[in-house]
Protein backbone atom coordinates (compact mmCIF):
# COMPACT_ATOMS: atom_id res chain seq x y z
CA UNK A 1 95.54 -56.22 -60.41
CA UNK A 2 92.55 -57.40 -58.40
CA UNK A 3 90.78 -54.92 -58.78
CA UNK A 4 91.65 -52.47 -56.51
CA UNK A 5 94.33 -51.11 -58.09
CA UNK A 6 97.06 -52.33 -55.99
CA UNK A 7 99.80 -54.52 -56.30
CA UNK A 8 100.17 -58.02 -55.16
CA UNK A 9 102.49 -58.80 -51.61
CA UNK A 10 104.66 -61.86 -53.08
CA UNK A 11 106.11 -63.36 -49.30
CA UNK A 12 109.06 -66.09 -49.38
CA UNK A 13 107.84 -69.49 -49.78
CA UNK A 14 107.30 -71.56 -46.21
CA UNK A 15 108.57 -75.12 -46.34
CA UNK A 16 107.41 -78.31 -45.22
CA UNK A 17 109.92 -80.39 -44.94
CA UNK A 18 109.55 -84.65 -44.38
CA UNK A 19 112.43 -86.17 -43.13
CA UNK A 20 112.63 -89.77 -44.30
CA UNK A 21 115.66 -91.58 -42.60
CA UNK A 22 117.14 -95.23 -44.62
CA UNK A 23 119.83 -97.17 -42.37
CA UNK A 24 123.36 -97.70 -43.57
CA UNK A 25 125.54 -99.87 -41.72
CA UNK A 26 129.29 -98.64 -41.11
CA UNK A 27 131.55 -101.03 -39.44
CA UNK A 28 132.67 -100.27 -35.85
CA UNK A 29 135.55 -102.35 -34.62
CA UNK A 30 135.61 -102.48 -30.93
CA UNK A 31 138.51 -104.42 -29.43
CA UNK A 32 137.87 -106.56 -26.15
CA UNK A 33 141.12 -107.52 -24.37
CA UNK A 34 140.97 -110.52 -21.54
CA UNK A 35 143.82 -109.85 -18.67
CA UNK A 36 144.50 -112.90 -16.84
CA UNK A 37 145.87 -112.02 -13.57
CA UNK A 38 147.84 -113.88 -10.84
CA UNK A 39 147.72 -112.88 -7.59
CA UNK A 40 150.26 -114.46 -5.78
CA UNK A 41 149.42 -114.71 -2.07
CA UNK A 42 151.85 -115.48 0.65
CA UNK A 43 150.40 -118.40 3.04
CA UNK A 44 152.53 -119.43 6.17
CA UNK A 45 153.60 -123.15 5.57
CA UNK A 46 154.78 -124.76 9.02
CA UNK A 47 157.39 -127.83 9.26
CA UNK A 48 157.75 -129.24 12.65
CA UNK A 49 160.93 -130.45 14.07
CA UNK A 50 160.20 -132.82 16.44
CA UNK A 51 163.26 -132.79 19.12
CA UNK A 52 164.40 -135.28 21.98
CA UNK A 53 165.90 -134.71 25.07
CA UNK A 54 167.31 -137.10 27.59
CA UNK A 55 166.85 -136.18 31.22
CA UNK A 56 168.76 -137.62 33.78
CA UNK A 57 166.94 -137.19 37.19
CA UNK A 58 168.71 -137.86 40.41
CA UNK A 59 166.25 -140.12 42.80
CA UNK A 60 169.03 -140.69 45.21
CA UNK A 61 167.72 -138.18 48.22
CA UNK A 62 164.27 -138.00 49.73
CA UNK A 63 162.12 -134.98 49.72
CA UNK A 64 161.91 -133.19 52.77
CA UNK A 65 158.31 -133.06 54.12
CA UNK A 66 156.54 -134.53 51.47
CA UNK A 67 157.05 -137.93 51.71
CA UNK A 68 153.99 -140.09 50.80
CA UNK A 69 153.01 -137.73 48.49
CA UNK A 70 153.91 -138.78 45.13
CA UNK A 71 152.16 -138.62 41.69
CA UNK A 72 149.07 -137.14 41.75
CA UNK A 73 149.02 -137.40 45.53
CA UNK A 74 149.02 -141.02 45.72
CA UNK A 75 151.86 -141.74 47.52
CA UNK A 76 154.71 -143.71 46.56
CA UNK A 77 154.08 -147.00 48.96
CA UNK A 78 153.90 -149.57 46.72
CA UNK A 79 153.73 -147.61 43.20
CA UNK A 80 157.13 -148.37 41.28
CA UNK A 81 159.14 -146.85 44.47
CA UNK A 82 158.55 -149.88 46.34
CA UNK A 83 157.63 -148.05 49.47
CA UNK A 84 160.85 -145.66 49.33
CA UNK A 85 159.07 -142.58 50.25
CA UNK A 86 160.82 -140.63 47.04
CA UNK A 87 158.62 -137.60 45.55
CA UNK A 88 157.67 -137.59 42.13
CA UNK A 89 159.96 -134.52 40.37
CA UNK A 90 160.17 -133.21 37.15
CA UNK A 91 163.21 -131.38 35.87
CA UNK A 92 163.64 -129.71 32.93
């Protein structure tokens, strides 16, 4: 009734909504668990055993060929041998 003789077109109602947001605080238990750790480690510890051995060495032949060469080449003249002509020798 606008004049024209017709009826109205009634649509559905658009909304506008505003979102308002408020903050509520909920409790939130979050467990934290410390592991101590030992790492045991295997390290080498070294005991010495100091050992002694008595050598009995034999001076009572000369060397053949090599006489007057003793310790380092010196010659044993006069050096603890008193001019025997032994060879310095080592046995082990």
């Amino acid at each position: 009734m606008n004049g024209s003789g017709c009826k109205p077109i009634c649509c559905p109602p658009q909304y506008c909504v505003r979102d308002y947001y408020a903050q509520r605080m909920i409790p939130v238990i979050q467990p934290i668990v410390t592991i101590n750790r030992q790492n045991i480690v295997d390290v080498p510890q070294y005991y010495y055993q100091p050992i002694t051995r008595n050598v009995v060495v034999n001076q009572g032949f000369q060397g053949q060929g090599v006489q007057g060469q003793g310790f380092l080449g010196q010659g044993a003249q006069g050096q603890g041998f008193q001019g025997q002509g032994y060879t310095n020798r080592l046995f082990f």
